[in-house]
N, C-alpha and C. Protein backbone atom coordinates (compact mmCIF):
# COMPACT_ATOMS: atom_id res chain seq x y z
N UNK A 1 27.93 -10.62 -9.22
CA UNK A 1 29.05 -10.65 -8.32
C UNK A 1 28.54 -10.40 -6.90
N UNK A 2 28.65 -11.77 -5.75
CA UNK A 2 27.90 -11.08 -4.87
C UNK A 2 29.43 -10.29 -3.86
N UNK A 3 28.64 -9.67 -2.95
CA UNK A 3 29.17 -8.66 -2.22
C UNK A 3 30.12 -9.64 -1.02
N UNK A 4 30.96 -8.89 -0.45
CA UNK A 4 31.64 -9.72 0.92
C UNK A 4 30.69 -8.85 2.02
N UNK A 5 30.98 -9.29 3.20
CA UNK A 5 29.63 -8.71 4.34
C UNK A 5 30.83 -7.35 4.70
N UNK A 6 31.82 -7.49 4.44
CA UNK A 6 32.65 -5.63 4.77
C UNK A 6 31.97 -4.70 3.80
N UNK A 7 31.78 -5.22 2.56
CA UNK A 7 30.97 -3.79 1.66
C UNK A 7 29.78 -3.79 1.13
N UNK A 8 28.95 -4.80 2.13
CA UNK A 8 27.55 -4.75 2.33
C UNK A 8 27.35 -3.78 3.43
N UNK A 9 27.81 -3.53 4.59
CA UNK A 9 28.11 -3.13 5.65
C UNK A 9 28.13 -1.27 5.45
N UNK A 10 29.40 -1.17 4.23
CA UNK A 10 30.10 -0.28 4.10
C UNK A 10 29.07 0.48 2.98
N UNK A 11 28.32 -0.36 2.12
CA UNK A 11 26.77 0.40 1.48
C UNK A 11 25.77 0.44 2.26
N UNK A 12 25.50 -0.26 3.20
CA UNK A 12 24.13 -0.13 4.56
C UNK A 12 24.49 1.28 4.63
N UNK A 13 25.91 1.25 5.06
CA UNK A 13 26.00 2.90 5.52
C UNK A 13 25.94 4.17 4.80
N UNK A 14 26.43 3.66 3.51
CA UNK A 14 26.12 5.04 2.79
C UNK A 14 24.51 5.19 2.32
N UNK A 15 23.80 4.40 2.27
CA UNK A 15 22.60 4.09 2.32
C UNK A 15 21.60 4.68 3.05
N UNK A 16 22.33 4.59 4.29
CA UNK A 16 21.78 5.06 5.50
C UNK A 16 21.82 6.82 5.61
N UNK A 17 23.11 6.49 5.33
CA UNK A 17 23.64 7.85 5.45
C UNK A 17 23.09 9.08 4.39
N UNK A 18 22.51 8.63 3.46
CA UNK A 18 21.78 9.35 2.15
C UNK A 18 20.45 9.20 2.57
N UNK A 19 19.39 9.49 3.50
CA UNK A 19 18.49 9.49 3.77
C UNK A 19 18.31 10.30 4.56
N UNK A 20 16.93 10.54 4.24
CA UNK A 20 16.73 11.85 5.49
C UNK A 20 16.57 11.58 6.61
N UNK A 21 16.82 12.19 7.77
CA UNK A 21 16.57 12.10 9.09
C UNK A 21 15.64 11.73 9.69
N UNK A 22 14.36 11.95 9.01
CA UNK A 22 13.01 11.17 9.68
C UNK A 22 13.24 9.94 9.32
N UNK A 23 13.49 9.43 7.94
CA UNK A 23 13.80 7.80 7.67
C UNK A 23 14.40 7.06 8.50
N UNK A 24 15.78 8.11 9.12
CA UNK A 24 17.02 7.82 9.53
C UNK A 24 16.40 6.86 10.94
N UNK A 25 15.57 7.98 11.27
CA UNK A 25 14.45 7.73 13.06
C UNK A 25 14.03 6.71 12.72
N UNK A 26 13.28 6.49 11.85
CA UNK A 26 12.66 5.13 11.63
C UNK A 26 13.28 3.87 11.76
N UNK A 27 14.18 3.93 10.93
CA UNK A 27 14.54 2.74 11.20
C UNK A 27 15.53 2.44 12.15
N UNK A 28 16.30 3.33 13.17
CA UNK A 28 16.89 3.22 14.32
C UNK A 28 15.95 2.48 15.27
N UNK A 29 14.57 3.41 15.03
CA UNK A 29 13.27 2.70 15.89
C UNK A 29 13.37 1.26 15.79
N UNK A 30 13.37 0.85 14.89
CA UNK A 30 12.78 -0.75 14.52
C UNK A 30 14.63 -1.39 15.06
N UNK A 31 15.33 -1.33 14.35
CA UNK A 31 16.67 -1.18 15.17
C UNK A 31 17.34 -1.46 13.88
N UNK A 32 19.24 -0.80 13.35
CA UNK A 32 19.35 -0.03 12.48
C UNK A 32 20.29 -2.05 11.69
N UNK A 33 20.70 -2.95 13.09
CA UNK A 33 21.53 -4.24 12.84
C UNK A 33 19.97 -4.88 12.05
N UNK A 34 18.71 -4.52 12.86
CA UNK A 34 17.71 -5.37 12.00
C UNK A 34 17.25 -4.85 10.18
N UNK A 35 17.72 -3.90 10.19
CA UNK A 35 17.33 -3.32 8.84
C UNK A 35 17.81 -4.29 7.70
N UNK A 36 17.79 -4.52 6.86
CA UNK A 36 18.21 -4.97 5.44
C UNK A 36 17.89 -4.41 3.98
N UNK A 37 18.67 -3.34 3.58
CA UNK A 37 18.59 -2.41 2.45
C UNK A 37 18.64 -3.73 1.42
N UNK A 38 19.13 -4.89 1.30
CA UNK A 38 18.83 -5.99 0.51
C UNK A 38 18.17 -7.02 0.55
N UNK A 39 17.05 -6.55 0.85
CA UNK A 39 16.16 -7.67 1.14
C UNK A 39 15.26 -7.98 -0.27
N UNK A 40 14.80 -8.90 -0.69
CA UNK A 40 14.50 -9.19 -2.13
C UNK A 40 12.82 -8.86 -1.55
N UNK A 41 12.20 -8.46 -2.94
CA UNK A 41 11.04 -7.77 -2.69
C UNK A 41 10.37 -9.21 -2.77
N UNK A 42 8.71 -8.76 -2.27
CA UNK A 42 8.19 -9.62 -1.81
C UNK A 42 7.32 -10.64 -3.10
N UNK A 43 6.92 -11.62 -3.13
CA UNK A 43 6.39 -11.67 -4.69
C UNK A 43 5.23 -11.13 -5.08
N UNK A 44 4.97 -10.60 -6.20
CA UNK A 44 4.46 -9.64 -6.70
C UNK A 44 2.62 -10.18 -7.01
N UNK A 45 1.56 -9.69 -6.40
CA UNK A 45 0.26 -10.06 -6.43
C UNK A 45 0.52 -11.14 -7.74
N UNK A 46 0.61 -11.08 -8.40
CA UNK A 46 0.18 -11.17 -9.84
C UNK A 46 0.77 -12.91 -9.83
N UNK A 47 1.55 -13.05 -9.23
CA UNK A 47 2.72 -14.65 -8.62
C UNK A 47 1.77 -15.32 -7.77
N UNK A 48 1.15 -14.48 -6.24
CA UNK A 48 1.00 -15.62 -5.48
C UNK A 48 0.17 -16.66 -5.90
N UNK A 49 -0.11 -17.96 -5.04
CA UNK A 49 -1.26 -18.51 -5.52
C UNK A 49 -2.03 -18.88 -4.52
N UNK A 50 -3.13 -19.59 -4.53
CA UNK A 50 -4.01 -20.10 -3.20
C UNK A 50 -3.96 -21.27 -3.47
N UNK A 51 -4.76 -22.20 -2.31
CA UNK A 51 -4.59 -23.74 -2.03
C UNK A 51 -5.04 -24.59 -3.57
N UNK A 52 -5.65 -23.62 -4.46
CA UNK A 52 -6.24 -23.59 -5.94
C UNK A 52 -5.53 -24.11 -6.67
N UNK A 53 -3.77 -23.18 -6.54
CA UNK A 53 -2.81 -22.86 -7.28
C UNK A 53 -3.26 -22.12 -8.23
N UNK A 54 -4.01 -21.36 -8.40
CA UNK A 54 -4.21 -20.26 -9.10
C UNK A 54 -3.68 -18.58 -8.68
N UNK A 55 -3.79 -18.08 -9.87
CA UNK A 55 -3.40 -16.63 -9.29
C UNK A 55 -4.70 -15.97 -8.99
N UNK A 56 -3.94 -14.53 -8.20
CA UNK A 56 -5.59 -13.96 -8.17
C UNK A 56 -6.13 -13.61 -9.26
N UNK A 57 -5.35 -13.33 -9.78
CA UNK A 57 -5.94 -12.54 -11.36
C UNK A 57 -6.77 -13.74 -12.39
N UNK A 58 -6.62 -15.17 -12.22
CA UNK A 58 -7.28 -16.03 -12.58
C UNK A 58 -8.41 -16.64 -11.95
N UNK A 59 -8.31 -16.45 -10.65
CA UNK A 59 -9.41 -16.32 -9.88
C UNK A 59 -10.60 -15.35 -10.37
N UNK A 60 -10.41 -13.90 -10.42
CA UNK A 60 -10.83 -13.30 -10.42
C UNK A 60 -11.47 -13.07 -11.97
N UNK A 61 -10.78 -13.68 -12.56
CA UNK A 61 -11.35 -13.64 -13.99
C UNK A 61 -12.52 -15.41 -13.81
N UNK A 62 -12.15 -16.05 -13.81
CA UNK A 62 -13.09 -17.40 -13.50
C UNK A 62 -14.39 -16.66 -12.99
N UNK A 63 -14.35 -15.89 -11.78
CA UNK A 63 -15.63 -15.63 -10.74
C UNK A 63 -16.35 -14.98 -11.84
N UNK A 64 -15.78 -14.03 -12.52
CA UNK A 64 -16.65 -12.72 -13.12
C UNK A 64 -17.13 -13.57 -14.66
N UNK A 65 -16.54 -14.46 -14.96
CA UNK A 65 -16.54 -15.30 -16.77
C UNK A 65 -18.14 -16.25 -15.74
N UNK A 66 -18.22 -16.43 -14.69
CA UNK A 66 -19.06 -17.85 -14.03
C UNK A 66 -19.89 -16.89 -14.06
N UNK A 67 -20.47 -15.73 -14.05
CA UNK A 67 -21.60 -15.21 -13.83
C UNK A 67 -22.26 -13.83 -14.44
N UNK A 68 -23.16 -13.17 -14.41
CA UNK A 68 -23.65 -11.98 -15.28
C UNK A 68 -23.57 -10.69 -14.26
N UNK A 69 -22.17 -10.08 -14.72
CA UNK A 69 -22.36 -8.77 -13.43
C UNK A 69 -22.51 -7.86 -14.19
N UNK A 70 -23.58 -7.67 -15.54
CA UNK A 70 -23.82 -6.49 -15.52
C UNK A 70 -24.63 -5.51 -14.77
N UNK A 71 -25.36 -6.18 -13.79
CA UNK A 71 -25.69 -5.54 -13.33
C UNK A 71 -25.24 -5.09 -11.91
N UNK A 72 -24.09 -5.12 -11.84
CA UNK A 72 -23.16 -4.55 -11.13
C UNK A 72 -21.89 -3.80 -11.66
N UNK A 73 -21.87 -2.69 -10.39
CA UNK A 73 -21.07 -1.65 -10.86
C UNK A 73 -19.59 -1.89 -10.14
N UNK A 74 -18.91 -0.89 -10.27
CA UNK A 74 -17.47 -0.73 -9.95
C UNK A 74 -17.29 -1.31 -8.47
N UNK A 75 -18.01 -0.63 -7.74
CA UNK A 75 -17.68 -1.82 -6.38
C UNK A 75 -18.02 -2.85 -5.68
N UNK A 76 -18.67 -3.42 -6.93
CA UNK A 76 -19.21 -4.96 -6.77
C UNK A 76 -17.17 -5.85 -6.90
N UNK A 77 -17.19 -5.37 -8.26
CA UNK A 77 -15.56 -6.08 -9.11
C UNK A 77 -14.82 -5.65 -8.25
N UNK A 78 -14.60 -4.24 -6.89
CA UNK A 78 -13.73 -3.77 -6.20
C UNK A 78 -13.98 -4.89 -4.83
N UNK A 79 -14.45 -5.19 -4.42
CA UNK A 79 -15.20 -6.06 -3.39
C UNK A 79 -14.82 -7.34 -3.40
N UNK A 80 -15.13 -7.83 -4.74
CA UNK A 80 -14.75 -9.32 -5.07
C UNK A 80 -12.88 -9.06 -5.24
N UNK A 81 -12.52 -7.94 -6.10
CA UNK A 81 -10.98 -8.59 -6.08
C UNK A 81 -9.91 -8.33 -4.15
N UNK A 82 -11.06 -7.21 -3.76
CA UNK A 82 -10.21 -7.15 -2.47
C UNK A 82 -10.53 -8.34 -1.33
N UNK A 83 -11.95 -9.52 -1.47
CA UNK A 83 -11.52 -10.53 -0.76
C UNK A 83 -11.05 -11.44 -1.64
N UNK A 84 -10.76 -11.33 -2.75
CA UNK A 84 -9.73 -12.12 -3.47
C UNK A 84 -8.73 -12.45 -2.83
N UNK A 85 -8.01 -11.11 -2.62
CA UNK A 85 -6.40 -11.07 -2.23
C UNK A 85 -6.34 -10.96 -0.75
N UNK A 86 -7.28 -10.65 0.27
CA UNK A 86 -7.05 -11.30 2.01
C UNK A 86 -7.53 -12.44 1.49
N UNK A 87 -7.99 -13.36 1.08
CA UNK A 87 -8.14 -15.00 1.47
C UNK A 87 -6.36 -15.71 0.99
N UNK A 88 -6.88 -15.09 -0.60
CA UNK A 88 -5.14 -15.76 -0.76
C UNK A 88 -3.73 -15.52 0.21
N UNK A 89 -3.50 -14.18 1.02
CA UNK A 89 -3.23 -13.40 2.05
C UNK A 89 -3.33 -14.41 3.58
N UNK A 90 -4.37 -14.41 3.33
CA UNK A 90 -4.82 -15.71 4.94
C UNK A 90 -5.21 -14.95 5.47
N UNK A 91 -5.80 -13.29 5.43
CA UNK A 91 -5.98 -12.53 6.00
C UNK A 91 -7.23 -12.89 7.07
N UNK A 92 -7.26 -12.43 8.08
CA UNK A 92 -8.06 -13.43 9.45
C UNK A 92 -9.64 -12.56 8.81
N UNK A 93 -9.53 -10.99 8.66
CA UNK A 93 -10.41 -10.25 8.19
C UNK A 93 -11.62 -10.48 7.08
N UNK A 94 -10.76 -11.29 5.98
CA UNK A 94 -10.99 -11.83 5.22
C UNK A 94 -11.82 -13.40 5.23
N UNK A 95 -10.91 -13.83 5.92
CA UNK A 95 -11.49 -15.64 5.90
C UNK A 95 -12.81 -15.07 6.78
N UNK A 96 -12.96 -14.07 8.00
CA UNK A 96 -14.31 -13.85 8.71
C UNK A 96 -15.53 -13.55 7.75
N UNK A 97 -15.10 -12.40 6.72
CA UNK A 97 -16.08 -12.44 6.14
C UNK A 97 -16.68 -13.62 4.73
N UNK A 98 -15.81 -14.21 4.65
CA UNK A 98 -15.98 -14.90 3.77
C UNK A 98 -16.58 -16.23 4.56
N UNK A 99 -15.93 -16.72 5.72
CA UNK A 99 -16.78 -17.81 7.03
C UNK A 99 -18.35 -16.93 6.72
N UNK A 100 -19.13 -16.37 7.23
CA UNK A 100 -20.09 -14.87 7.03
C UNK A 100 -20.69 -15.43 6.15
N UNK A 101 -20.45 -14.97 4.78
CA UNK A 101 -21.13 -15.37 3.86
C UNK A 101 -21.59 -16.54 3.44
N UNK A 102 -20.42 -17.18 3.70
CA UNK A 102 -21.28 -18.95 3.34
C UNK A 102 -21.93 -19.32 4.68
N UNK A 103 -21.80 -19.15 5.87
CA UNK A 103 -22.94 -19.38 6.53
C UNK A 103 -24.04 -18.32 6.69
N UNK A 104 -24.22 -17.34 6.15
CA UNK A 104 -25.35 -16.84 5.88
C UNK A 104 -26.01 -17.03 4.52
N UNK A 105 -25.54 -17.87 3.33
CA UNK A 105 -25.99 -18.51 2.27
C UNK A 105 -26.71 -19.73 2.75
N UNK A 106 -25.98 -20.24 4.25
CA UNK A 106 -26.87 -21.87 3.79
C UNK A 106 -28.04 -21.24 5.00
N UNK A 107 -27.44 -20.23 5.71
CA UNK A 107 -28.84 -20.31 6.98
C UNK A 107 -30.09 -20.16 6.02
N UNK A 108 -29.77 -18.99 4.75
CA UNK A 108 -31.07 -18.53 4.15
C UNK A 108 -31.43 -19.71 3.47
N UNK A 109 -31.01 -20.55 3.34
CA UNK A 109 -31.06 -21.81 2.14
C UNK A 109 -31.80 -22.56 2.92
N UNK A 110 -31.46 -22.98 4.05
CA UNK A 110 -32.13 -23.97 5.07
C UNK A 110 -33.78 -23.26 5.27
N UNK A 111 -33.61 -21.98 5.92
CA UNK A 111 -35.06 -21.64 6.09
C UNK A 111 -36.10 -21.46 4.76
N UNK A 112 -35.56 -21.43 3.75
CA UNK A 112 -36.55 -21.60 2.43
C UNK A 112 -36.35 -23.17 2.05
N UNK A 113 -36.04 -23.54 3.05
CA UNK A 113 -36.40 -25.45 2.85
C UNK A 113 -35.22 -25.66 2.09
N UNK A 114 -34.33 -25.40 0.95
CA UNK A 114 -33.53 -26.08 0.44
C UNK A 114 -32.39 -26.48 1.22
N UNK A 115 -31.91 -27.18 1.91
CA UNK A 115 -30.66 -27.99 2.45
C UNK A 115 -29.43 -27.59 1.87
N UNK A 116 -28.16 -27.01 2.24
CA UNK A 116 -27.38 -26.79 1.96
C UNK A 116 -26.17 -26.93 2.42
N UNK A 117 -24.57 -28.13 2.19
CA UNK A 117 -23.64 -28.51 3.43
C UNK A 117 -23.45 -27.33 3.42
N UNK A 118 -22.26 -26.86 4.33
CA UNK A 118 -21.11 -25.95 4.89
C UNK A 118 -20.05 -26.32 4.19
């Protein structure tokens, strides 16, 4: 049953009004008409996908099934799933280090003679 905008309005406020006072600051800050106590949550890691159409979690299982990390420890797998999720993200942080790595794969590739595109 959806709501009419009088008792969406009329729950913002009790909403509002059931929160503590530092919250209260907060979001006056940001401003109280921009708030939205119904805003649908965002989709959940486990949903998004990349230009792949994969999830991360299939990503991340592919990378680790393609290769032998036993001899890597906990923040090798912590490393790989956190630029997992800034690339899928678009995170600028992310795409830098990941730009980084593949051109520091082919520079080393080029100077031991093997040729490598970008």
């Amino acid at each position: 049953m959806a709501l009419t905008d009088q008792e969406k309005n009329v729950l913002k406020q009790a909403i509002f009004d059931g929160m503590s006072q530092r919250r209260q600051e907060h979001i006056l800050k940001k401003g109280y008409d921009n708030w939205n106590p119904f805003e649908e949550p965002k989709d959940p890691l486990d949903i998004r996908m990349d230009r792949s159409k994969r999830t991360m979690n299939e990503l991340v299982r592919e990378f680790f099934q393609s290769r032998d990390t036993s001899g890597h420890g906990h923040d090798y797998r912590k490393g790989a799933l956190e630029i997992c999720l800034g690339i899928i993200n678009e995170d600028e942080r992310y795409i830098g280090m990941f730009d980084f790595a593949n051109w520091y794969r082919n520079l080393l590739a080029r100077e031991e003679g093997g040729e490598q595109e970008e």
